[in-house]
N, C-alpha and C. Protein backbone atom coordinates (compact mmCIF):
# COMPACT_ATOMS: atom_id res chain seq x y z
N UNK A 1 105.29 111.04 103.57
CA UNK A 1 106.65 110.57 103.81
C UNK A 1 106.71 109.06 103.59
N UNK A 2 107.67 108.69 102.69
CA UNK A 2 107.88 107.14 102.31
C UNK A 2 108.89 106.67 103.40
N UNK A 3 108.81 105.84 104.17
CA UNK A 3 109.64 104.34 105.00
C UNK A 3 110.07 103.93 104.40
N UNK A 4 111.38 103.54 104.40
CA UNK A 4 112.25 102.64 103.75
C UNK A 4 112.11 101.62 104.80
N UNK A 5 112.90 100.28 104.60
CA UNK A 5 112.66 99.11 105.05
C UNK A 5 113.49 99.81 106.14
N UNK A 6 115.15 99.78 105.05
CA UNK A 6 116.30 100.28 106.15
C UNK A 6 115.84 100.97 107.15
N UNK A 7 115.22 102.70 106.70
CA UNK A 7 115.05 103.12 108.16
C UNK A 7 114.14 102.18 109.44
N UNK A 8 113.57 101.35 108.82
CA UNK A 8 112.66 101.07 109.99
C UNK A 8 113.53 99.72 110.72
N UNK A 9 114.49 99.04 110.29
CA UNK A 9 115.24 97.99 110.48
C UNK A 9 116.09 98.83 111.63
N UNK A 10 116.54 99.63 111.33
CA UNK A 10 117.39 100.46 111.89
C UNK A 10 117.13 101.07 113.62
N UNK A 11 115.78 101.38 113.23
CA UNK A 11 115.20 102.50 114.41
C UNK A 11 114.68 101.19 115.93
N UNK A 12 114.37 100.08 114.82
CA UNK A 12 114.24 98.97 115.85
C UNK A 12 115.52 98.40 116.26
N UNK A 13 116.33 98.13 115.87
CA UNK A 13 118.11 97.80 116.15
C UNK A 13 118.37 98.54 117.00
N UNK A 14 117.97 100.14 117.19
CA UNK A 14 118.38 101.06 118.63
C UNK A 14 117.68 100.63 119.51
N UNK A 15 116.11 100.51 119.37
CA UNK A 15 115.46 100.37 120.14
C UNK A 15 115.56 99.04 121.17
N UNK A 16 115.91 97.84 120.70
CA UNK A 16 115.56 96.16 120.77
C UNK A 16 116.94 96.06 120.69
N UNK A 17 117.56 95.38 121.21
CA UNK A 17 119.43 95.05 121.72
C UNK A 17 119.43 93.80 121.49
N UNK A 18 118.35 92.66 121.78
CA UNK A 18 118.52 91.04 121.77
C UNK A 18 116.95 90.85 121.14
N UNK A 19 116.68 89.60 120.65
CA UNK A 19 116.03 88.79 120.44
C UNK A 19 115.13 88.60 121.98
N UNK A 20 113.78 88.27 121.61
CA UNK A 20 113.26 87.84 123.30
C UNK A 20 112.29 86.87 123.16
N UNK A 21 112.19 85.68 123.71
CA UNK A 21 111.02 84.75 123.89
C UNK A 21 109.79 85.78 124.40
N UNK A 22 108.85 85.55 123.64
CA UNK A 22 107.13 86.37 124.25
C UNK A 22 106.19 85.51 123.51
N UNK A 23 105.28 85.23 124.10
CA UNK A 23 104.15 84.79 123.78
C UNK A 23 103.08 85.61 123.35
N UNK A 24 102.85 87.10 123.70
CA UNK A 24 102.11 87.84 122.99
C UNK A 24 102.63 88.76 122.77
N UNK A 25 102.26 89.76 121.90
CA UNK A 25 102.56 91.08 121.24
C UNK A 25 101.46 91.75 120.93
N UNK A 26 101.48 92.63 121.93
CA UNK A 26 100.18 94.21 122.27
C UNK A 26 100.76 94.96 121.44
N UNK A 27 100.35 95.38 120.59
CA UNK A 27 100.56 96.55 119.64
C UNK A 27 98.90 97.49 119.69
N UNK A 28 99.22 99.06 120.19
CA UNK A 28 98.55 99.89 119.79
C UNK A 28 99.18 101.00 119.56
N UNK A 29 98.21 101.63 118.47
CA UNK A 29 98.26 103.12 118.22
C UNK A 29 98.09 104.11 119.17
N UNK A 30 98.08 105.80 118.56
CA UNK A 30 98.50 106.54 120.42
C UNK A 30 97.41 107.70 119.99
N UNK A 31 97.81 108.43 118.68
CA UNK A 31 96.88 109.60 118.66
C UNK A 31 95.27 108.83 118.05
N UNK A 32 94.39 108.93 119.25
CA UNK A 32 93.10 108.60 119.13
C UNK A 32 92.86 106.98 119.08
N UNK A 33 93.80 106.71 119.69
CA UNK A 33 93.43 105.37 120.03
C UNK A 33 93.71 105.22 122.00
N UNK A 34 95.20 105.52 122.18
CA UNK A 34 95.14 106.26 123.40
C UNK A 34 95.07 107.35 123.99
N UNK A 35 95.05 108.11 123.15
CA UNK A 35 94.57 109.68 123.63
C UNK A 35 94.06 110.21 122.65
N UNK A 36 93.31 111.22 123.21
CA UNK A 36 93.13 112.02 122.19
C UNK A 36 93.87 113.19 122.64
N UNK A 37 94.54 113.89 121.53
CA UNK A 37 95.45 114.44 121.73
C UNK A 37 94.69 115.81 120.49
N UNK A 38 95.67 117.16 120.59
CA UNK A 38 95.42 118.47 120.16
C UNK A 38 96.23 118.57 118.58
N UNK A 39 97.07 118.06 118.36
CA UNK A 39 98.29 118.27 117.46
C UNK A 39 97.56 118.43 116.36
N UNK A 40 97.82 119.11 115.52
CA UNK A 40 98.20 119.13 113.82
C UNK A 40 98.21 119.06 113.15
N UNK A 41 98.09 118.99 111.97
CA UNK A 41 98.93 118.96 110.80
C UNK A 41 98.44 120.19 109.79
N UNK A 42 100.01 120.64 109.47
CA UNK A 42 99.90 121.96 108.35
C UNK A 42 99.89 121.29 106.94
N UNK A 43 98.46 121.64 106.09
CA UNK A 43 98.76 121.57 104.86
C UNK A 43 98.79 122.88 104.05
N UNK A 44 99.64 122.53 103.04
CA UNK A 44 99.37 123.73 102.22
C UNK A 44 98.59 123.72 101.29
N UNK A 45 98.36 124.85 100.98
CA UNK A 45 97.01 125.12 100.04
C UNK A 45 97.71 125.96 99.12
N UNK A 46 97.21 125.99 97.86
CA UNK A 46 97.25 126.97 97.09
C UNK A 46 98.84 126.91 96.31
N UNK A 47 98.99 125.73 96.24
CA UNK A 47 100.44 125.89 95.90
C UNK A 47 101.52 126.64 96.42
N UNK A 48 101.10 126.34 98.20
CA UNK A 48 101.91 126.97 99.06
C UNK A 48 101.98 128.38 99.73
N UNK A 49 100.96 129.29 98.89
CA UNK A 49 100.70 130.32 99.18
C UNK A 49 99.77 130.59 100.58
N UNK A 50 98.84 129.45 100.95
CA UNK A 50 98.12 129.41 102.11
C UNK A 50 98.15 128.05 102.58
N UNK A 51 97.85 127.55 104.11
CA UNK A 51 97.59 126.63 104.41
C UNK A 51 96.01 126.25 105.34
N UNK A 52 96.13 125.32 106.22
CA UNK A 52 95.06 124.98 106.81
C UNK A 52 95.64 124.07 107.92
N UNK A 53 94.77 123.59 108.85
CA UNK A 53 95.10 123.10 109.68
C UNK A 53 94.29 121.82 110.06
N UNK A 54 94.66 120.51 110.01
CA UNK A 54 94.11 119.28 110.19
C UNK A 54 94.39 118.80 111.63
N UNK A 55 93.11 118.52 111.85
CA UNK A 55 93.67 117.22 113.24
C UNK A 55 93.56 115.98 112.77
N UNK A 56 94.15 115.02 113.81
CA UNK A 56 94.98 114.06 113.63
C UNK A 56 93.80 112.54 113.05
N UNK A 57 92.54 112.86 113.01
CA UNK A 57 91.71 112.15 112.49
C UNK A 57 91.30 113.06 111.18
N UNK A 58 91.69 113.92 110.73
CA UNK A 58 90.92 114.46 109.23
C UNK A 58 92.16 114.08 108.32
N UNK A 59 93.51 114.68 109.11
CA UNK A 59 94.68 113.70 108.39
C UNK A 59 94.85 112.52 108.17
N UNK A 60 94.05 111.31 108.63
CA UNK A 60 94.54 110.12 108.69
C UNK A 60 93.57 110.12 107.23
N UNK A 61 92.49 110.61 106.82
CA UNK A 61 91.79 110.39 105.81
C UNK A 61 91.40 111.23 104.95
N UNK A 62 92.40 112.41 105.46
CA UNK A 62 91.83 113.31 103.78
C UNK A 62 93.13 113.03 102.85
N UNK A 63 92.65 113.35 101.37
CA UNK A 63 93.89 112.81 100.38
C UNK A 63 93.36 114.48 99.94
N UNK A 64 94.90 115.12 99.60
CA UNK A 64 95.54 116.31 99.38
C UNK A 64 94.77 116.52 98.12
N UNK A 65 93.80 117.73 97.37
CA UNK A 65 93.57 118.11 96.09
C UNK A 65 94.75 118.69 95.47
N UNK A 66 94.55 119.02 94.14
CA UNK A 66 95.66 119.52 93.15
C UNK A 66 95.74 120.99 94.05
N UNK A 67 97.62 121.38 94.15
CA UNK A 67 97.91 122.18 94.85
C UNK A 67 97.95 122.55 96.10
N UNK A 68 97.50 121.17 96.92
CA UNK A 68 97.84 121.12 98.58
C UNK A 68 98.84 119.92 98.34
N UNK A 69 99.82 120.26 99.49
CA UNK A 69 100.96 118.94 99.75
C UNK A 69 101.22 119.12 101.07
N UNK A 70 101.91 118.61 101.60
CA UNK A 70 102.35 118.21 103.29
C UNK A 70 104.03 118.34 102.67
N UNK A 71 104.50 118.95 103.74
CA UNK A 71 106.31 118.62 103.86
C UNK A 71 106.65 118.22 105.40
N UNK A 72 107.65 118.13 105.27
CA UNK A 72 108.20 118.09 106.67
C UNK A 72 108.03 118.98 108.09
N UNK A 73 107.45 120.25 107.36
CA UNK A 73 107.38 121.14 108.16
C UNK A 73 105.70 121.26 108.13
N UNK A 74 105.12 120.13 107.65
CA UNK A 74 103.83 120.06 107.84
C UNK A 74 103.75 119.10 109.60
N UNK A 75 104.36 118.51 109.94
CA UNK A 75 104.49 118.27 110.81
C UNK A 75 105.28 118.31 112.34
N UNK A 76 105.56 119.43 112.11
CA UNK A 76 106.11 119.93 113.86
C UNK A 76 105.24 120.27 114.63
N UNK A 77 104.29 120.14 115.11
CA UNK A 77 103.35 119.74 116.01
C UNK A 77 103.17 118.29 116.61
N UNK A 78 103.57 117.44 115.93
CA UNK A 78 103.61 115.96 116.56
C UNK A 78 105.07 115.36 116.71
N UNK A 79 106.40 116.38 116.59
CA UNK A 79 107.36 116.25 117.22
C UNK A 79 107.14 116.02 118.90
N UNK A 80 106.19 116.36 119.64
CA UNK A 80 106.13 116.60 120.96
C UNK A 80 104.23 115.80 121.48
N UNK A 81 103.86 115.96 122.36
CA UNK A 81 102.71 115.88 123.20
C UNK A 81 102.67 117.07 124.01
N UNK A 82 100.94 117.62 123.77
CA UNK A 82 100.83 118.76 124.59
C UNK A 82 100.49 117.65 125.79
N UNK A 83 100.93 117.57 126.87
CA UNK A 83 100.25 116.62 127.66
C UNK A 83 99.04 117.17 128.90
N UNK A 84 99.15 118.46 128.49
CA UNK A 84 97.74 119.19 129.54
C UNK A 84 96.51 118.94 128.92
N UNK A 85 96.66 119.05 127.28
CA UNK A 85 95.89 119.30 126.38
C UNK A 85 95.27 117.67 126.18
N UNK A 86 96.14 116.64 126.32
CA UNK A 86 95.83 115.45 125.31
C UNK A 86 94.70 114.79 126.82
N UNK A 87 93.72 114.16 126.49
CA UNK A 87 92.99 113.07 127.26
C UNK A 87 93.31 111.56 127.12
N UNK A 88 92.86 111.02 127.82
CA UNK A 88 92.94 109.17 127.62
C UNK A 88 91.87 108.51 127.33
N UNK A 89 91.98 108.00 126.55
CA UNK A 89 90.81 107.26 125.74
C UNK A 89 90.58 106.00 126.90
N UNK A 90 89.29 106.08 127.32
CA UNK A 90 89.65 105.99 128.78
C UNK A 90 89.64 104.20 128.49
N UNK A 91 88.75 103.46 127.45
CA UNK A 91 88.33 101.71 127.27
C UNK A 91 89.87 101.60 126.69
N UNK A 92 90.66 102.02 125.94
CA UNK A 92 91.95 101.98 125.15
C UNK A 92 93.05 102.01 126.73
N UNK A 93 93.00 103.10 126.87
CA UNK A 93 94.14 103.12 128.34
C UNK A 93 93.61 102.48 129.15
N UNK A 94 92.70 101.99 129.75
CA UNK A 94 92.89 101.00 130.68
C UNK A 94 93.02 99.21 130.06
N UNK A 95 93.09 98.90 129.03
CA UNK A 95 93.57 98.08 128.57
C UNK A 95 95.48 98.09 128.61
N UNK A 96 95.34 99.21 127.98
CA UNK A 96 97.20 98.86 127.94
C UNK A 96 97.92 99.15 129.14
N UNK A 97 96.86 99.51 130.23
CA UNK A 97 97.30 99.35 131.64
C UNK A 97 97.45 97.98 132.25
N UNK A 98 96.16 97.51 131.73
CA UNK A 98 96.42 95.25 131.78
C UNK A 98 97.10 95.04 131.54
N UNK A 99 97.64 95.57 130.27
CA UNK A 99 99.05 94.51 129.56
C UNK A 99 99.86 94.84 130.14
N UNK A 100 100.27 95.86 130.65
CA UNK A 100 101.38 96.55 131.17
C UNK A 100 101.58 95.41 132.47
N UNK A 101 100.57 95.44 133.41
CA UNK A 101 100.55 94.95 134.46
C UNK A 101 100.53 93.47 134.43
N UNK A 102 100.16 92.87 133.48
CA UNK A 102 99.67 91.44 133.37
C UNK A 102 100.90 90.45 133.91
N UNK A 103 100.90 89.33 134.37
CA UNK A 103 102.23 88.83 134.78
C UNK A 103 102.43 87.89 133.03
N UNK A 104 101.94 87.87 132.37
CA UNK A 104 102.24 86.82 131.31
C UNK A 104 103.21 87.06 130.63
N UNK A 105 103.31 86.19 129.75
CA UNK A 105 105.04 86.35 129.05
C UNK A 105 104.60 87.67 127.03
N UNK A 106 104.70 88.48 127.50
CA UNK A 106 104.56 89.61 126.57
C UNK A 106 105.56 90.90 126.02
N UNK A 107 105.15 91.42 124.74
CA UNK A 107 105.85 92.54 124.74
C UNK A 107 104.64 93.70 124.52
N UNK A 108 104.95 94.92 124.75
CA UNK A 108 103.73 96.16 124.82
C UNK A 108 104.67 97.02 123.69
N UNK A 109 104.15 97.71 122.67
CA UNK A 109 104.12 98.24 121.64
C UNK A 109 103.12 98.78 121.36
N UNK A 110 104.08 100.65 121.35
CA UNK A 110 102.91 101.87 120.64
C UNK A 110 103.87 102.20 119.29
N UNK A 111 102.75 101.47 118.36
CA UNK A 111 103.09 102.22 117.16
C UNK A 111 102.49 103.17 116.75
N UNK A 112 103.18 104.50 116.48
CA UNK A 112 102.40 105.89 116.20
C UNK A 112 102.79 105.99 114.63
N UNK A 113 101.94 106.84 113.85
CA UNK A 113 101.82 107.63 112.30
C UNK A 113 103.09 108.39 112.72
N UNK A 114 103.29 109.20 114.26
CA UNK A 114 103.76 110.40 114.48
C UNK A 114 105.57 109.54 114.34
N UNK A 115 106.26 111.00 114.47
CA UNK A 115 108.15 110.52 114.05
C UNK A 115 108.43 109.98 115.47
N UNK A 116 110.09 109.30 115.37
CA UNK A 116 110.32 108.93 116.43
C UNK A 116 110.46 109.54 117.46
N UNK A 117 110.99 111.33 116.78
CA UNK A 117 111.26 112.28 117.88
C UNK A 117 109.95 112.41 118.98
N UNK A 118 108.88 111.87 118.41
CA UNK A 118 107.48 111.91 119.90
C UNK A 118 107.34 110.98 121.00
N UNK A 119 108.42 110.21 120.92
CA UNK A 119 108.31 109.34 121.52
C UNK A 119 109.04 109.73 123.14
N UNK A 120 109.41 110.78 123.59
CA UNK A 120 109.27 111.77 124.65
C UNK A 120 108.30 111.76 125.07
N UNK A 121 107.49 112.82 124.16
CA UNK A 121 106.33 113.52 124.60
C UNK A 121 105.19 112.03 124.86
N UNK A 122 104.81 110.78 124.42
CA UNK A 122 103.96 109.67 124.47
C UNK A 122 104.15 109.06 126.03
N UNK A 123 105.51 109.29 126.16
CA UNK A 123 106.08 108.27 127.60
C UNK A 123 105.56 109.50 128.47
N UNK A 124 105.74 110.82 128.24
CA UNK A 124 105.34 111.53 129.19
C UNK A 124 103.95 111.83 129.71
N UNK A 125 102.94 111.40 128.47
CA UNK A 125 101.44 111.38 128.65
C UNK A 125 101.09 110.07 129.37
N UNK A 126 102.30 108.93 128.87
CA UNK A 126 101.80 107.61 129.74
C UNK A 126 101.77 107.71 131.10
N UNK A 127 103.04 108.89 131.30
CA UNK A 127 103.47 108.76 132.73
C UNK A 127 102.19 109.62 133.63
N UNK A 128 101.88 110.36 132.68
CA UNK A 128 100.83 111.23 133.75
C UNK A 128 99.07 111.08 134.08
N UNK A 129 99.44 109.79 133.14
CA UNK A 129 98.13 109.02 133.54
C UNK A 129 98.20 107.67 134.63
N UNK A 130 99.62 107.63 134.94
CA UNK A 130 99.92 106.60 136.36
C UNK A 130 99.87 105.41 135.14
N UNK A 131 100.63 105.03 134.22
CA UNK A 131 100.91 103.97 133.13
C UNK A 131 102.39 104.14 133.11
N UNK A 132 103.33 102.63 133.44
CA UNK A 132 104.50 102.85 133.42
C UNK A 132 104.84 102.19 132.07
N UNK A 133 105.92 102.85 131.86
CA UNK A 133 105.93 103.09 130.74
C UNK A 133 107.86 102.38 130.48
N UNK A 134 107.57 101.69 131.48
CA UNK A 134 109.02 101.45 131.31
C UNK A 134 109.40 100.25 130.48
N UNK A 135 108.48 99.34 130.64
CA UNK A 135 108.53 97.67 129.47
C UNK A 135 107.48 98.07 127.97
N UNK A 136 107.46 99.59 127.92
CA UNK A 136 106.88 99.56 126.58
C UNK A 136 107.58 100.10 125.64
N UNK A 137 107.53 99.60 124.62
CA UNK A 137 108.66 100.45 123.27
C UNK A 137 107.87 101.18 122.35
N UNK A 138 108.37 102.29 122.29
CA UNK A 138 107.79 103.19 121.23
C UNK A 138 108.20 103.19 119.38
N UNK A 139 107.71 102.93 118.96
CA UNK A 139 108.39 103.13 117.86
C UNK A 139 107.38 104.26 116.52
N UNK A 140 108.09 105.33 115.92
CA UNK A 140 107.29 106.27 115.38
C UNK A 140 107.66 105.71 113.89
N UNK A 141 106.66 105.62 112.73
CA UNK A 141 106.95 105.23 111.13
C UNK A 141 107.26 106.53 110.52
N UNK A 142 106.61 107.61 111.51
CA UNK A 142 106.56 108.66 110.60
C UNK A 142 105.74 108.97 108.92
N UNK A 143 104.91 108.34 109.10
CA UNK A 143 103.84 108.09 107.97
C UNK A 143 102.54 107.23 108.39
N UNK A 144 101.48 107.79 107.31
CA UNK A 144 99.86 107.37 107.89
C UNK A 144 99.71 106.38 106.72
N UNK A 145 100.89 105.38 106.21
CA UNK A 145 100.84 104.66 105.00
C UNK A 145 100.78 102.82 105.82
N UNK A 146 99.50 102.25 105.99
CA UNK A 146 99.63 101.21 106.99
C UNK A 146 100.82 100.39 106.38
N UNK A 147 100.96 100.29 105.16
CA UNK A 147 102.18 99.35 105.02
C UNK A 147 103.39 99.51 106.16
N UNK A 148 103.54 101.10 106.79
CA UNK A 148 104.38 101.13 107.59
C UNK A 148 104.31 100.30 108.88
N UNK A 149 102.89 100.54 109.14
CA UNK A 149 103.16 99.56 110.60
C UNK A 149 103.12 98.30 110.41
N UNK A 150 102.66 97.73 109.15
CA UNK A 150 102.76 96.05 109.24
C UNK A 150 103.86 96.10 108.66
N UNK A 151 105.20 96.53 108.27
CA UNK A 151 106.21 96.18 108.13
C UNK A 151 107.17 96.12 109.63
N UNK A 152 106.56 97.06 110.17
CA UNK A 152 107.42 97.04 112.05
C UNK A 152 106.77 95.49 112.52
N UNK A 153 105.49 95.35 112.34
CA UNK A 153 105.09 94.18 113.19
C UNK A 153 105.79 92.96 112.67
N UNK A 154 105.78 92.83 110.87
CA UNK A 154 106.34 92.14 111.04
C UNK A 154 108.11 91.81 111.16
N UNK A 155 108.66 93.00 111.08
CA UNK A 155 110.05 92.77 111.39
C UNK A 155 110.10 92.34 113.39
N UNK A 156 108.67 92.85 114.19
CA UNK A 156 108.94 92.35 115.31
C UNK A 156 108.59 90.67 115.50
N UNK A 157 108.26 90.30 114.44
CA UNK A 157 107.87 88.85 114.78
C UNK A 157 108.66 87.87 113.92
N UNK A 158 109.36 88.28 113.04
CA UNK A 158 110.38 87.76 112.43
C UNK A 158 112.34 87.99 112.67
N UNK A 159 112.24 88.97 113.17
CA UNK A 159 113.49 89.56 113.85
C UNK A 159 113.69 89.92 115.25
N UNK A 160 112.97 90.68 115.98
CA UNK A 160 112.51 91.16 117.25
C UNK A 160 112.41 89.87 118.16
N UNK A 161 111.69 89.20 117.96
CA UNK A 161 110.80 88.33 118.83
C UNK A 161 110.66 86.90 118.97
N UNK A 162 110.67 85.67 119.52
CA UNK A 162 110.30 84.40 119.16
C UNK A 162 109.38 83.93 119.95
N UNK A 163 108.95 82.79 119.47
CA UNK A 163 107.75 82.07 120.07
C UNK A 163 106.60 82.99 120.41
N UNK A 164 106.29 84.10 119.71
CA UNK A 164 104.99 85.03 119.59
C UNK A 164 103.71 83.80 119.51
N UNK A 165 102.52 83.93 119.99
CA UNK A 165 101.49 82.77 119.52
C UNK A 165 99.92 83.51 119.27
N UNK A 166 100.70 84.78 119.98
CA UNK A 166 99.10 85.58 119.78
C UNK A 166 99.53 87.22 119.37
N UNK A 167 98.98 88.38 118.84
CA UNK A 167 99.11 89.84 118.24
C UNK A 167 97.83 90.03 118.82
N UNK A 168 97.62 91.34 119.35
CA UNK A 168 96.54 92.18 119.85
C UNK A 168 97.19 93.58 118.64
N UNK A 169 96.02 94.34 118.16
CA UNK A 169 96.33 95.09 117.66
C UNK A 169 95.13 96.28 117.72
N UNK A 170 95.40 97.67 118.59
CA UNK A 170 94.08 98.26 118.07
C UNK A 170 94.83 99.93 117.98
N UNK A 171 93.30 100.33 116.82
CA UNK A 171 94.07 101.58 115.59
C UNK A 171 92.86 102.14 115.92
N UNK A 172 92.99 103.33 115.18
CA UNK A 172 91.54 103.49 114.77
C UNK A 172 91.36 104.17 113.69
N UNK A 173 92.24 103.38 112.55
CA UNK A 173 92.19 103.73 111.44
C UNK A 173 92.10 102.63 110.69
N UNK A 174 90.84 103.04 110.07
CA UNK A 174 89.91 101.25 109.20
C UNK A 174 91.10 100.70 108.28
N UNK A 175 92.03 101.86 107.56
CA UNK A 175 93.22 100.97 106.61
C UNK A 175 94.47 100.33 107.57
N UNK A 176 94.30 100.81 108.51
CA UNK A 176 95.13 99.87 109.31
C UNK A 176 94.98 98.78 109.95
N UNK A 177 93.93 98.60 110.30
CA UNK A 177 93.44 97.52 110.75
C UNK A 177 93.14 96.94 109.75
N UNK A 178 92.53 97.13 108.63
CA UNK A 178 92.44 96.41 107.54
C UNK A 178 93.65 95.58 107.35
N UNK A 179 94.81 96.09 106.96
CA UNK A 179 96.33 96.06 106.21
C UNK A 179 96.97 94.77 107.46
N UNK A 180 96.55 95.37 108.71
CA UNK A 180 97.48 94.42 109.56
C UNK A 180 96.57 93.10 109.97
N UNK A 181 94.99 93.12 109.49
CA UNK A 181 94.42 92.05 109.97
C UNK A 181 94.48 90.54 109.14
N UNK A 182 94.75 91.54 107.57
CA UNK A 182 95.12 91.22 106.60
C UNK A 182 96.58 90.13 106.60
N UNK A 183 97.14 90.74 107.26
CA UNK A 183 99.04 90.23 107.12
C UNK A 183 98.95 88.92 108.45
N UNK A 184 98.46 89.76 109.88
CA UNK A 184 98.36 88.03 110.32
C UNK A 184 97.59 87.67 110.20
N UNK A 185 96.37 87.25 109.57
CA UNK A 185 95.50 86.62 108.64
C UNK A 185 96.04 85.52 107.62
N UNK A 186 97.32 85.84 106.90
CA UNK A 186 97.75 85.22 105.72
C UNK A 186 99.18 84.92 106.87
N UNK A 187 99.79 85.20 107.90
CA UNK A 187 100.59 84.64 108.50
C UNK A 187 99.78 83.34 109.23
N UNK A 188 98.99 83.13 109.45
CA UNK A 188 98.34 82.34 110.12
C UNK A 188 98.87 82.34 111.65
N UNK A 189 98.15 83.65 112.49
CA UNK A 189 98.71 83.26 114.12
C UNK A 189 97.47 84.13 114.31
N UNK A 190 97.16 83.55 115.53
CA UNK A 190 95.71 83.74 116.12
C UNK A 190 95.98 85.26 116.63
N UNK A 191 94.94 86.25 116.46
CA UNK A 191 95.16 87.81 116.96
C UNK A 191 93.49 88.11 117.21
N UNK A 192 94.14 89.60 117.85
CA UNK A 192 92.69 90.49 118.44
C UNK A 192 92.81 91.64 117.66
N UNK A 193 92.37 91.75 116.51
CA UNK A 193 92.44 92.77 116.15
C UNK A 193 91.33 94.36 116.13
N UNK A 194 91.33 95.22 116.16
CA UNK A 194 90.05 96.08 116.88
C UNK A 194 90.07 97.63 116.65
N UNK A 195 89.10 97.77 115.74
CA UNK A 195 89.06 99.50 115.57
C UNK A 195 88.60 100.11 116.58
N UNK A 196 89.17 101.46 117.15
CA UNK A 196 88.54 102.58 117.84
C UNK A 196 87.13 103.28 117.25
N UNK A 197 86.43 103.30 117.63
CA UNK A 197 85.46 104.23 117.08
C UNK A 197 85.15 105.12 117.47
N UNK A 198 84.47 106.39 117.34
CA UNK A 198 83.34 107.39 117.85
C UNK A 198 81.64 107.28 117.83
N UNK A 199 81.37 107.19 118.46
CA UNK A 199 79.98 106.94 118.41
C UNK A 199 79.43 107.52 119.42
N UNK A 200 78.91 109.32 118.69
CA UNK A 200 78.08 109.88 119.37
C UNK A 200 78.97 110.32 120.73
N UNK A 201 80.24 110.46 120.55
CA UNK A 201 81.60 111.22 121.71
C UNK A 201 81.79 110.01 122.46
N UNK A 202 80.90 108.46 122.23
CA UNK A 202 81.74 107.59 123.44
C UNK A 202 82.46 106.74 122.19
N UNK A 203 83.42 106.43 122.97
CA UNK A 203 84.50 105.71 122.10
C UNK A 203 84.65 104.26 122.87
N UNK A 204 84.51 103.18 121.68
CA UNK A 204 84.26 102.01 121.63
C UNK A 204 84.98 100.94 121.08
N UNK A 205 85.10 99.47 121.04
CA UNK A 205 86.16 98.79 120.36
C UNK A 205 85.42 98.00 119.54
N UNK A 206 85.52 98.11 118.46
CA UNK A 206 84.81 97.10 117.37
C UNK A 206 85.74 96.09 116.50
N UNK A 207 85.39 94.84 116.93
CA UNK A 207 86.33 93.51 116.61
C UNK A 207 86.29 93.48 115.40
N UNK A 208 87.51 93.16 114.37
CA UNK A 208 87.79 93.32 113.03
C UNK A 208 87.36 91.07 112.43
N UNK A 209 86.31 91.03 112.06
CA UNK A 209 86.27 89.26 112.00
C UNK A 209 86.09 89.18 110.75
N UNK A 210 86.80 88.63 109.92
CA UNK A 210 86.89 87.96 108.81
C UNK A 210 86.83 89.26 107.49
N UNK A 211 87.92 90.37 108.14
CA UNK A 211 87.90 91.27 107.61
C UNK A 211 86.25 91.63 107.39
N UNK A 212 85.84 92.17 108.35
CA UNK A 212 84.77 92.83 108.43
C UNK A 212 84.27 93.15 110.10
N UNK A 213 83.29 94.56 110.07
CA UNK A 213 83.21 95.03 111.30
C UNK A 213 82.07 94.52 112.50
């Protein structure tokens, strides 16, 4: 699925009502960065005749062979959160429990791959891990194309936001962190940027420095 600028100009205009002085901007990802979650994705196979079923880390990195494609209806499973099913990435959620709580002058941002319609089901997994969820904004790209999320970040730091001085950012998808370490890198504003990993079922934060791990 391709992002247009518009839609994403747009979905933040509902979301964001005024302009806000913040000094930092927490941006993380949700499936497998804060949870790990059960969901999805239908591809088809066979030129539609069969499919298969991806989770949300084989999707972020498999590229479709001749005669598999994704549609729209490859993704109704991440319309929602199973929230019995999904866990908390436990070093990831208790971080965005800091920010949440922190008294400093900030904004908290989950940018998900998943559509905006999940953004229900995310507040409801926040909520049932005792994470309020009320000063955080969700916003869904609806695509695993990082240009999408560094175009939200930066419409939040050029439109959204003023006097930003610092970006926290953690994914756990190497082209995303790549793409966005990349953009405030060449913006020049000091950030934390940080892949999720697996290593051996414990999950870990590995600092992104000088574009490299």
């Amino acid at each position: 699925m391709v992002v247009s600028d518009f839609y994403l100009r747009k979905l933040i205009k509902n979301l964001v009502l005024e302009s806000e002085s913040v000094e930092k901007l927490r941006v993380l990802d949700f499936d497998d960065t804060i949870a790990e979650t059960k969901e999805q994705v239908k591809l088809y196979t066979d030129g539609g005749k069969s499919f298969r079923m991806l989770d949300s880390d084989k999707f972020a990195v498999y590229q479709p062979k001749k005669g598999e494609y994704y549609d729209e209806s490859s993704f109704y499973q991440f319309d929602d959160v199973d929230v019995d099913s999904a866990e908390p990435v436990g070093i990831v959620a208790n971080i965005l429990r800091n920010f949440v709580e922190s008294t400093g002058s900030r904004r908290v941002l989950i940018l998900t791959a998943r559509n905006q319609a999940a953004e229900s089901g995310i507040r409801s997994f926040l909520k049932s891990i005792n994470i309020n969820d009320e000063n955080i904004d969700v916003v869904g790209v609806g695509s695993k194309d990082p240009v999408a999320k560094v175009r939200v970040i930066h419409h939040y730091l050029t439109k959204v936001l003023t006097g930003v001085k610092f970006v926290s950012f953690f994914d756990d998808s190497g082209p995303n962190v790549t793409a966005v370490k990349d953009y405030l890198t060449q913006l020049n504003i000091p950030h934390d940027v940080a892949r999720v990993v697996d290593e051996e079922g414990l999950k870990k934060l590995v600092r992104i420095v000088n574009n490299q791990l």
